[in-house]
C-alpha atoms as a PDB file:
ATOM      1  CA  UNK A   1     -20.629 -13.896   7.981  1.00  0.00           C
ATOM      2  CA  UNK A   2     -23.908 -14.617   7.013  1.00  0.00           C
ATOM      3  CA  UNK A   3     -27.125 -13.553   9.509  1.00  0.00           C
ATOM      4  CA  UNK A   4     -29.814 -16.408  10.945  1.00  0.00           C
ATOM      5  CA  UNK A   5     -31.806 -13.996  13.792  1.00  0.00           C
ATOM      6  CA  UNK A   6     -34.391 -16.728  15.334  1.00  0.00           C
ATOM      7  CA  UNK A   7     -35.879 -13.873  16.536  1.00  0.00           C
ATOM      8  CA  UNK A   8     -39.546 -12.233  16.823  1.00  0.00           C
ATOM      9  CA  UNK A   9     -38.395  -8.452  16.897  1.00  0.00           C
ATOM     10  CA  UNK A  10     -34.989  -8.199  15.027  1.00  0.00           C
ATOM     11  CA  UNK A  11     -34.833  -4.650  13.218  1.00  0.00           C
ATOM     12  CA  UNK A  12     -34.724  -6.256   9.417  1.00  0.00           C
ATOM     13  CA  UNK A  13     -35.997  -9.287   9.421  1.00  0.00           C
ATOM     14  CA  UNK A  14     -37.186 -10.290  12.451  1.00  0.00           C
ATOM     15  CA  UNK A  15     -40.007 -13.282  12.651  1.00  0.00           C
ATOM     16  CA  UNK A  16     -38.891 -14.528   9.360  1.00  0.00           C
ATOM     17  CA  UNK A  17     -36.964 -17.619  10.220  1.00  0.00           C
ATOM     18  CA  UNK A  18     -38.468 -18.562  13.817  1.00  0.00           C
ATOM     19  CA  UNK A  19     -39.742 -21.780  12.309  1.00  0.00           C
ATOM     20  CA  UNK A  20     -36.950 -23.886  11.866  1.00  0.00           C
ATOM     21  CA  UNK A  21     -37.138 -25.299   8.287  1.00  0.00           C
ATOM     22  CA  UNK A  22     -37.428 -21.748   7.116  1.00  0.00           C
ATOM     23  CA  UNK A  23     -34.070 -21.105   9.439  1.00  0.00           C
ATOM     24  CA  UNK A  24     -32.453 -24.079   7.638  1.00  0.00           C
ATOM     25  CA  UNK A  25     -33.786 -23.206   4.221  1.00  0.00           C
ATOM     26  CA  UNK A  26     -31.879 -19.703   4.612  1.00  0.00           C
ATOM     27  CA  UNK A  27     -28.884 -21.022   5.859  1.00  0.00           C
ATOM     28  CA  UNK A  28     -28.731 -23.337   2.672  1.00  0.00           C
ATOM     29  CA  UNK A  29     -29.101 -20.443   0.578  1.00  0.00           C
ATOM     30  CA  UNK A  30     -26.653 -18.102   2.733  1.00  0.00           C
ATOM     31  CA  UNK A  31     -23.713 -21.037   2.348  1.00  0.00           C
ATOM     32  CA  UNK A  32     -24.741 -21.257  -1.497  1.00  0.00           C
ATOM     33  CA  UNK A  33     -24.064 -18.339  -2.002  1.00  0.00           C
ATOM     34  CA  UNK A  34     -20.994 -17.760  -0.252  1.00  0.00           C
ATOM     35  CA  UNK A  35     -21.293 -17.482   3.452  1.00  0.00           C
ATOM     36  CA  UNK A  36     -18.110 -18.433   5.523  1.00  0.00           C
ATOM     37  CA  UNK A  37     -19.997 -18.297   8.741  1.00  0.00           C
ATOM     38  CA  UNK A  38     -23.194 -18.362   9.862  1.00  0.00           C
ATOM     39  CA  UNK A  39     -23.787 -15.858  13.122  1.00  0.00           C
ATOM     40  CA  UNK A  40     -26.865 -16.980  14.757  1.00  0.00           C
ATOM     41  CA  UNK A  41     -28.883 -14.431  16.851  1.00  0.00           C
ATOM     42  CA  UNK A  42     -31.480 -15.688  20.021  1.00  0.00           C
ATOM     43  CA  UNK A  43     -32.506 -12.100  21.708  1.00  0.00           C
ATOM     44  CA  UNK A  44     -32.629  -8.926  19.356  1.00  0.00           C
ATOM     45  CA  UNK A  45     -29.759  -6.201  20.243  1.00  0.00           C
ATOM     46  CA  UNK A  46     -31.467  -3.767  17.824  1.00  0.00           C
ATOM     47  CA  UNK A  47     -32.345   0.155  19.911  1.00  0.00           C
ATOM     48  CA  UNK A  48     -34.859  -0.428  22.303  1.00  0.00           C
ATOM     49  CA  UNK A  49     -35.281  -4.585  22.394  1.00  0.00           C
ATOM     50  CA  UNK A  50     -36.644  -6.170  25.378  1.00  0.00           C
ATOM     51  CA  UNK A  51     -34.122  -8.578  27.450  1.00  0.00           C
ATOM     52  CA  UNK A  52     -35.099 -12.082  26.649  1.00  0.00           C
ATOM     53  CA  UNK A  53     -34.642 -14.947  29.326  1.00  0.00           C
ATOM     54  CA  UNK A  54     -32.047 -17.282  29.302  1.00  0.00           C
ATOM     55  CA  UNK A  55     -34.053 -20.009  28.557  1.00  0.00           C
ATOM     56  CA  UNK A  56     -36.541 -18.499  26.270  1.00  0.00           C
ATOM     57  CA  UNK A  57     -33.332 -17.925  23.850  1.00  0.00           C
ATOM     58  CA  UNK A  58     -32.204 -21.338  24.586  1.00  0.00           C
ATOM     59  CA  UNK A  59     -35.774 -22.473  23.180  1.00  0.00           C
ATOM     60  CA  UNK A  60     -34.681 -20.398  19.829  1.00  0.00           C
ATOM     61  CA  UNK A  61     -30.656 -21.018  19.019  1.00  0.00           C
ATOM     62  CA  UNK A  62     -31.047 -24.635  20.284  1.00  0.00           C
ATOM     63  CA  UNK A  63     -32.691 -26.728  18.257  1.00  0.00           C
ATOM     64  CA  UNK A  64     -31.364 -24.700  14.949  1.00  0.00           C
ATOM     65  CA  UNK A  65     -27.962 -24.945  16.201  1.00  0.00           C
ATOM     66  CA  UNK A  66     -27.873 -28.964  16.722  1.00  0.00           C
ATOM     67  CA  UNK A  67     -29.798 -28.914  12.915  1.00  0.00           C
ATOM     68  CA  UNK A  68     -27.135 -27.303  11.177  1.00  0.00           C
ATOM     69  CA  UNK A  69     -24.328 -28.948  12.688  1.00  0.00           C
ATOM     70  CA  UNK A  70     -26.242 -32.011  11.496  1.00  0.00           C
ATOM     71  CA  UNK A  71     -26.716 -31.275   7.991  1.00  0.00           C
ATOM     72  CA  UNK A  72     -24.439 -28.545   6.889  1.00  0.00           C
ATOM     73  CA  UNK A  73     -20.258 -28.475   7.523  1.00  0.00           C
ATOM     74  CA  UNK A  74     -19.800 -24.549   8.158  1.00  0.00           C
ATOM     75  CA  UNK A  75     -18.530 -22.533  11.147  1.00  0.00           C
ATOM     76  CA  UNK A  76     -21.167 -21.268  13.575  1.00  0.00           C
ATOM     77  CA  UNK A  77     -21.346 -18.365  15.303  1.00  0.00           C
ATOM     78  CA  UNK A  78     -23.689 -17.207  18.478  1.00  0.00           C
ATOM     79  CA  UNK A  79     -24.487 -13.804  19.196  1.00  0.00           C
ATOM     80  CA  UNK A  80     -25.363 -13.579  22.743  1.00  0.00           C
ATOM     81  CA  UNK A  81     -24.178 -12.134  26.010  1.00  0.00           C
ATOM     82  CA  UNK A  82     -25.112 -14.596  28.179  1.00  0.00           C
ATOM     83  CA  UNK A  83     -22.891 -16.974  30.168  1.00  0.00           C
ATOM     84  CA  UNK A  84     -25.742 -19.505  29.973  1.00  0.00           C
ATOM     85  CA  UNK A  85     -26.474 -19.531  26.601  1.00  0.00           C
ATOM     86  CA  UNK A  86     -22.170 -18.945  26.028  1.00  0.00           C
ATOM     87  CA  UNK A  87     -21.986 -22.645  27.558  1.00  0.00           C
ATOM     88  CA  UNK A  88     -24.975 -24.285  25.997  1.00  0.00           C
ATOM     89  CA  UNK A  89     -23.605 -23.045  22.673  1.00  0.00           C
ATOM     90  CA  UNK A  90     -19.713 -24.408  23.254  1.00  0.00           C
ATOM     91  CA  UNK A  91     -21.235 -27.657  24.096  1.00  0.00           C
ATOM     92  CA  UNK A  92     -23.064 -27.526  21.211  1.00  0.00           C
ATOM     93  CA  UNK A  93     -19.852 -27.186  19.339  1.00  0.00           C
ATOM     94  CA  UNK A  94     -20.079 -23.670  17.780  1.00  0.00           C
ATOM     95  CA  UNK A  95     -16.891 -22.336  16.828  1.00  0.00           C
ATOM     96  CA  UNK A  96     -17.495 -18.458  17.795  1.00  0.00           C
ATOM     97  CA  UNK A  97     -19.052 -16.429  20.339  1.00  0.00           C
ATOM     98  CA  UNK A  98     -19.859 -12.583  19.187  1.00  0.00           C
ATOM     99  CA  UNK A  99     -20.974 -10.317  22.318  1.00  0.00           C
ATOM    100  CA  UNK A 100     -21.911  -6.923  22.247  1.00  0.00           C
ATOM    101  CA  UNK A 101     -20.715  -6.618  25.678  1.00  0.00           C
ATOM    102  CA  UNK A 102     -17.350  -7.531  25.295  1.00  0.00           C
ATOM    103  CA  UNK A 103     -17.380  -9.886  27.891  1.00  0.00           C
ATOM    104  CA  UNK A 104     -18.329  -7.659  30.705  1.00  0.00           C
ATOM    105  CA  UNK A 105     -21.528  -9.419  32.256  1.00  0.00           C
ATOM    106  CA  UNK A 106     -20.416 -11.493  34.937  1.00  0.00           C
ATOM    107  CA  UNK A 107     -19.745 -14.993  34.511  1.00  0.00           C
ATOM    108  CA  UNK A 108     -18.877 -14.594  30.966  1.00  0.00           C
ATOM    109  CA  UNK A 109     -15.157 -14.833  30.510  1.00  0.00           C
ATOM    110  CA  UNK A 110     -15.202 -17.704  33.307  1.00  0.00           C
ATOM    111  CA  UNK A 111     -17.087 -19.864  30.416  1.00  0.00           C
ATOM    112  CA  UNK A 112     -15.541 -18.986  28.125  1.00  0.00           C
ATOM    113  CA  UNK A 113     -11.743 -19.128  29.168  1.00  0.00           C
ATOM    114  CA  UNK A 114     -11.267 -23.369  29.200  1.00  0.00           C
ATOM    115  CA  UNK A 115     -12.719 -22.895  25.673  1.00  0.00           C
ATOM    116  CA  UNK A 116     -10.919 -22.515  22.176  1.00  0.00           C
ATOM    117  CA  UNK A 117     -13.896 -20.564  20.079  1.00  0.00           C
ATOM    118  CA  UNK A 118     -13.233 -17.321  18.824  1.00  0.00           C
ATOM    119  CA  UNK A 119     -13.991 -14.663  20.717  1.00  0.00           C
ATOM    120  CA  UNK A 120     -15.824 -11.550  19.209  1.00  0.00           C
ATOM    121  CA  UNK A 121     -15.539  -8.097  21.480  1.00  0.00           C
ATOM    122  CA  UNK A 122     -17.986  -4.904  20.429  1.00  0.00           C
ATOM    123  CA  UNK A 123     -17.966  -1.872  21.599  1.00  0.00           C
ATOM    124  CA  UNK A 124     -21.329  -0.574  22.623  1.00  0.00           C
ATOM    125  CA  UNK A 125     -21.818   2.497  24.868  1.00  0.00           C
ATOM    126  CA  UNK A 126     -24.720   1.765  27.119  1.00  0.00           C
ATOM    127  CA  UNK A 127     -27.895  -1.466  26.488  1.00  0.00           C
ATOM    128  CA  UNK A 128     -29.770  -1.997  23.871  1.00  0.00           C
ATOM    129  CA  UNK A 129     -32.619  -0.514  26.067  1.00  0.00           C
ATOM    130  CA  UNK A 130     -31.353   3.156  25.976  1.00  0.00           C
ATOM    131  CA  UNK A 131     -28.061   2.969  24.149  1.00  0.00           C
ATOM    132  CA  UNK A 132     -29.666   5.596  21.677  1.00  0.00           C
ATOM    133  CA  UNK A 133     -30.582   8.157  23.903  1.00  0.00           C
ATOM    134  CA  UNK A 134     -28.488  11.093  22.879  1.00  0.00           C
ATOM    135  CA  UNK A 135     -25.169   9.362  22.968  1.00  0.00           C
ATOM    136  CA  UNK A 136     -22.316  11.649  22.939  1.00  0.00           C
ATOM    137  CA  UNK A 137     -18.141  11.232  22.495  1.00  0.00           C
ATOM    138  CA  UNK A 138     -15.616  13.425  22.591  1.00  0.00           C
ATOM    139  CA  UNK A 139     -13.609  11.185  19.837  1.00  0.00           C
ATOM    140  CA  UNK A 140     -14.891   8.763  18.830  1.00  0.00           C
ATOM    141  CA  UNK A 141     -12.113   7.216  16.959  1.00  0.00           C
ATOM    142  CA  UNK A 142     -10.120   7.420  20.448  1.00  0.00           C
ATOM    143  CA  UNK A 143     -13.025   6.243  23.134  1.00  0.00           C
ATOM    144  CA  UNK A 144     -13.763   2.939  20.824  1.00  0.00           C
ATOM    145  CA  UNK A 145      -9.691   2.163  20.767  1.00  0.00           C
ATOM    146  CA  UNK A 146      -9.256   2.401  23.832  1.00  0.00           C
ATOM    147  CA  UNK A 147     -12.514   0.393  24.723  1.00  0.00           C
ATOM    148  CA  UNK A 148     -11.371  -2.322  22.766  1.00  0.00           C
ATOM    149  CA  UNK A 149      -7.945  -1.945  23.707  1.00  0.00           C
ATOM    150  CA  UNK A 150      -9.174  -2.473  26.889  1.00  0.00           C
ATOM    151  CA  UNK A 151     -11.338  -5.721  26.756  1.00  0.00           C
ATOM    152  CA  UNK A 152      -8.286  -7.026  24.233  1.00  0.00           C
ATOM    153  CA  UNK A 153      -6.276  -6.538  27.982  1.00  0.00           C
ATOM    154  CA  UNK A 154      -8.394  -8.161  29.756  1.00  0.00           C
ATOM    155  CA  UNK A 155      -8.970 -10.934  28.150  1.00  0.00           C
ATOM    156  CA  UNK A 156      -4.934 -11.586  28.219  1.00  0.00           C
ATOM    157  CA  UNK A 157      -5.240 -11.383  31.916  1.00  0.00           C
ATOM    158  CA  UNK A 158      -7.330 -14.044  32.059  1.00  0.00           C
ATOM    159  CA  UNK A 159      -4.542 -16.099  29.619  1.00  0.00           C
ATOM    160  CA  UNK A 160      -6.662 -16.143  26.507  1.00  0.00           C
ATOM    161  CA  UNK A 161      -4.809 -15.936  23.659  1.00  0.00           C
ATOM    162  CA  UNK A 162      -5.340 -12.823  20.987  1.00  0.00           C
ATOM    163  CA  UNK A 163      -5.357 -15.734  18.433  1.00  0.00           C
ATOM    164  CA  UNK A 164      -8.768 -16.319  19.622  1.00  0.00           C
ATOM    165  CA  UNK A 165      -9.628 -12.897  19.443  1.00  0.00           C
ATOM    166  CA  UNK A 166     -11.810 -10.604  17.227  1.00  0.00           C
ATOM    167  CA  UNK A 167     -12.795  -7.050  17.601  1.00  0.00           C
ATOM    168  CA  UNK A 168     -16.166  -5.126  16.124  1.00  0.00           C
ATOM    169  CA  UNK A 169     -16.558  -1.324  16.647  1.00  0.00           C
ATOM    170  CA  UNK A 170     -20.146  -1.911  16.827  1.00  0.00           C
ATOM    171  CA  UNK A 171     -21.666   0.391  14.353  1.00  0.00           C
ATOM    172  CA  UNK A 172     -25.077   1.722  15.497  1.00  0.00           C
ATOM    173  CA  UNK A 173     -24.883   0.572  19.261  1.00  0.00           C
ATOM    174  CA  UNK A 174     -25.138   3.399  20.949  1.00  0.00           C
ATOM    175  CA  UNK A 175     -23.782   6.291  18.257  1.00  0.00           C
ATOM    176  CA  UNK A 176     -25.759   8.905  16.260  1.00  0.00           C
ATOM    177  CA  UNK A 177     -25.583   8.891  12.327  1.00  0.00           C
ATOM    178  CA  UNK A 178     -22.757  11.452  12.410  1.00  0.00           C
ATOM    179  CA  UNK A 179     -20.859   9.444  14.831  1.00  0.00           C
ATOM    180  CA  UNK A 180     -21.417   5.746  12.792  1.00  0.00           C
ATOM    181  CA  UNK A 181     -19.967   8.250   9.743  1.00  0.00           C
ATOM    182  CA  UNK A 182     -17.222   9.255  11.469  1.00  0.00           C
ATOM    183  CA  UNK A 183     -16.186   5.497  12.245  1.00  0.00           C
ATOM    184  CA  UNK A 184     -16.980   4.277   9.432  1.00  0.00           C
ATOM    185  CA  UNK A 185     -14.480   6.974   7.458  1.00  0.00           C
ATOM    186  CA  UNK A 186     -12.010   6.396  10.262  1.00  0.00           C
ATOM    187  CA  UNK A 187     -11.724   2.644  10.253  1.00  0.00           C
ATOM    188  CA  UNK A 188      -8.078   2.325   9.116  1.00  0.00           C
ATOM    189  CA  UNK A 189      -7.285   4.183  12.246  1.00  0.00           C
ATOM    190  CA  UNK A 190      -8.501   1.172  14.416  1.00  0.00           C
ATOM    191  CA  UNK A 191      -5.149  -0.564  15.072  1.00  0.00           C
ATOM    192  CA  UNK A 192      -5.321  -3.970  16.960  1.00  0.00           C
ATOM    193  CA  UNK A 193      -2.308  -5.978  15.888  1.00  0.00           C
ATOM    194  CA  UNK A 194      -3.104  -9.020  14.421  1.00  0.00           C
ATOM    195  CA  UNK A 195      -6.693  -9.127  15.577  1.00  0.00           C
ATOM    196  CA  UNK A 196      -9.128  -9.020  12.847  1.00  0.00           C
ATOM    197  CA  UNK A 197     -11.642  -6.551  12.318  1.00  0.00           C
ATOM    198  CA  UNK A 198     -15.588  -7.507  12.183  1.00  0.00           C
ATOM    199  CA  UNK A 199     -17.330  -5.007  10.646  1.00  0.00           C
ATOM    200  CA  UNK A 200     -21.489  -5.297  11.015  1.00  0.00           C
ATOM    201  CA  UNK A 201     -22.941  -1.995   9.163  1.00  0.00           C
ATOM    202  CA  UNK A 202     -25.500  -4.314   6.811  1.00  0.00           C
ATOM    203  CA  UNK A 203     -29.311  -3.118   6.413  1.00  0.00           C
ATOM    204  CA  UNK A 204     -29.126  -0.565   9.796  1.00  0.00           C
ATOM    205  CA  UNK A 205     -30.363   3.207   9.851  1.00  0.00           C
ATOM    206  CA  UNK A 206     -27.065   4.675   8.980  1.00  0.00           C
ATOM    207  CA  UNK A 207     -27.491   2.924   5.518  1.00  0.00           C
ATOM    208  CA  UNK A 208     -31.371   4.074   5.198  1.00  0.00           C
ATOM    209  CA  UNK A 209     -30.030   7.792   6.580  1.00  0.00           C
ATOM    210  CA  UNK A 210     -28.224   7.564   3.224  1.00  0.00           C
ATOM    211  CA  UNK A 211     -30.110   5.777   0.420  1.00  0.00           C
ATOM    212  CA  UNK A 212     -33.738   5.521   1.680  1.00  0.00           C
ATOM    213  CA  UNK A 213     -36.149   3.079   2.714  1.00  0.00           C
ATOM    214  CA  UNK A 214     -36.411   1.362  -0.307  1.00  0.00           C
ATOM    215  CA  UNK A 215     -35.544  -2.064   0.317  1.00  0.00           C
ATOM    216  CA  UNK A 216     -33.524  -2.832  -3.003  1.00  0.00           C
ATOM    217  CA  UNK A 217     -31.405   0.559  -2.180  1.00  0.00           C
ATOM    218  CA  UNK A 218     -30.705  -0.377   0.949  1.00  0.00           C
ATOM    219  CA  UNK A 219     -29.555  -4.114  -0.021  1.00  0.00           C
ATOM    220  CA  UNK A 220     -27.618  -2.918  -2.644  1.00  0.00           C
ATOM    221  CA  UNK A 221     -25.863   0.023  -0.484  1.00  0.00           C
ATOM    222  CA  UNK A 222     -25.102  -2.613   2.501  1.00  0.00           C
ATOM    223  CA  UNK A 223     -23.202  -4.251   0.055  1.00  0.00           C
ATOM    224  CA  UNK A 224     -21.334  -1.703  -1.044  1.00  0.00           C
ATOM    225  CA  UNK A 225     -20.423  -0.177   2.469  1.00  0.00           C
ATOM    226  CA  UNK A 226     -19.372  -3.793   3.202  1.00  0.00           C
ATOM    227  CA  UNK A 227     -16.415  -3.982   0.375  1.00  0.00           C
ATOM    228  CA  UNK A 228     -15.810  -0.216   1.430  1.00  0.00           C
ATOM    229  CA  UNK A 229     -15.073  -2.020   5.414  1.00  0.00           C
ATOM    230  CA  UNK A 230     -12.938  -4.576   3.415  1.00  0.00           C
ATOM    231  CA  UNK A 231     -11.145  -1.741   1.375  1.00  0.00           C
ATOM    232  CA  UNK A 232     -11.137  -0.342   4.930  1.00  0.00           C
ATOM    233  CA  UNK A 233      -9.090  -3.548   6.658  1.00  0.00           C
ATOM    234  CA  UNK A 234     -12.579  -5.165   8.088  1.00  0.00           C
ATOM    235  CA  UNK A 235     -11.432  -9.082   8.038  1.00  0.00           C
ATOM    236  CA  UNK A 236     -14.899  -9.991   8.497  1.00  0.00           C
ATOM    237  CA  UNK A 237     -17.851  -8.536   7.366  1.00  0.00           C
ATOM    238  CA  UNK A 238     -21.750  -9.696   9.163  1.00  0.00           C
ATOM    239  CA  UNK A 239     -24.130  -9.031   6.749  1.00  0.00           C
ATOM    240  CA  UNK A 240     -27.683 -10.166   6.197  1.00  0.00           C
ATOM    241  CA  UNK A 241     -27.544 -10.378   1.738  1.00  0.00           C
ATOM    242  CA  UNK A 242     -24.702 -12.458   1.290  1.00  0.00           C
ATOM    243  CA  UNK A 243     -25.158 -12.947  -2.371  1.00  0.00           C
ATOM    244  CA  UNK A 244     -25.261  -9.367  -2.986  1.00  0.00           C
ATOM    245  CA  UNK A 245     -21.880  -8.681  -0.899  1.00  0.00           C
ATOM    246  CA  UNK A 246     -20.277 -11.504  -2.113  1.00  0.00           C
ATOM    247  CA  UNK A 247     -20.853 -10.273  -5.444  1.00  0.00           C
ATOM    248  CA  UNK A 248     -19.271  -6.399  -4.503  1.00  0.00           C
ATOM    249  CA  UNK A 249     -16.474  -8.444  -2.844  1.00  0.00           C
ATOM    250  CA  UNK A 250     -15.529 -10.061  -5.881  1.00  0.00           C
ATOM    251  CA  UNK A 251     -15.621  -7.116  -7.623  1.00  0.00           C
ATOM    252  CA  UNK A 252     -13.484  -5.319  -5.125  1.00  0.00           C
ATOM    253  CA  UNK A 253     -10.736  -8.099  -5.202  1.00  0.00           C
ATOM    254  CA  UNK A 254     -10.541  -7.922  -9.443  1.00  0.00           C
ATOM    255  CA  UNK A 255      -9.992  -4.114  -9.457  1.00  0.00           C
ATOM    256  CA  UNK A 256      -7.747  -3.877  -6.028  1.00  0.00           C
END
């Protein structure tokens, strides 16, 4: 899953591909070089963003959305959390939504139920806002199970099916460095059935906690942490550098 943020303030590379032939240019290169999906982001979820309006975000994801289903024949993704911008982007014909909150603001899993995209649910203890203030778990391992667990429930009770379902532990969304460690060395242990695993750990701080702020390092380490998620059962992996990952994927499946 390849990254398109159409957004001023995204933590890595935020105000790069507001203008929309840049956004196309990069999602050219991103399906050149091996992109399956293309996850497109209106409103920055990074520690600390500001809320953007509904419409505001429209203004961003729509006109790049209706130019790549025009010219390129590739899934789409939309990562939002709002019911609005849910049903703009169905009509729109994108084939996945990917929320960070799981479907919990209200309206949300009344658009999307009559639906058949795909359904991403993340964990994420507290907002964007303040989600990093000192958040704390007793086990981790347990508390993001049993969160997802939980939204994987309720989404039966409204009669969607789990083959529409995909779950993301949400690495960095409101967990320390030790804690994103701790998941990250634990991931076998997250046991959903048949519902794949979305793993999004490419470019954020745990990666610069480990290699530096060096951008090749921390390219180059995303990748790697990427085929480790893979190694790890992650069925999808969001990254930003798809020709670097694709590259430590290939190697992964020749030596496994």
């Amino acid at each position: 899953m390849g990254v398109l943020n159409v957004t001023p303030d995204s933590f890595s590379d935020g105000g790069e591909f507001i203008d929309l032939k840049k956004a196309l240019k990069h999602t050219e290169m991103m399906i050149d070089n091996g992109a399956d999906i293309i996850d497109i982001g209106g409103e920055s979820s990074r520690p600390g963003a500001k809320v953007v309006s509904a419409n505001e975000e429209r203004k961003r994801i729509e006109p790049v959305i209706k130019s790549i289903k025009k010219i390129f024949n590739i899934p789409l993704s939309i990562d939002t959390y709002k019911p609005e911008i849910m049903n703009l982007s169905i009509d729109l014909g994108v084939e996945m939504i990917n929320d960070i909150y799981a479907l919990r603001q209200p309206g949300a899993i009344e658009v999307v139920i009559n639906s058949d995209v795909i359904l991403c649910l993340m964990h994420m203890k507290g907002k964007p806002k303040d989600m990093q203030n000192n958040p704390s778990y007793q086990n981790i391992i347990e508390e993001v199970n049993q969160f997802l667990k939980e939204r994987i429930d309720f989404c039966s009770q409204f009669g969607i099916d789990q083959k529409r379902l995909v779950v993301d532990p949400g690495f960095g969304f409101g967990k320390t460095y030790e804690n994103n460690l701790k998941l990250f060395q634990s991931l076998n242990k997250l046991k959903f059935s048949t519902i794949p695993l979305l793993i999004g750990i490419s470019r954020k701080s745990m990666i610069r906690n480990i290699v530096g702020d060096e951008e090749s390092d921390i390219i180059q380490a995303s990748a790697i942490m990427s085929a480790l998620a893979v190694l790890r059962g992650a069925k999808i992996v969001r990254v930003h550098d798809v020709k670097e990952t694709n590259i430590a994927l290939k190697i992964l499946q020749k030596n496994n």
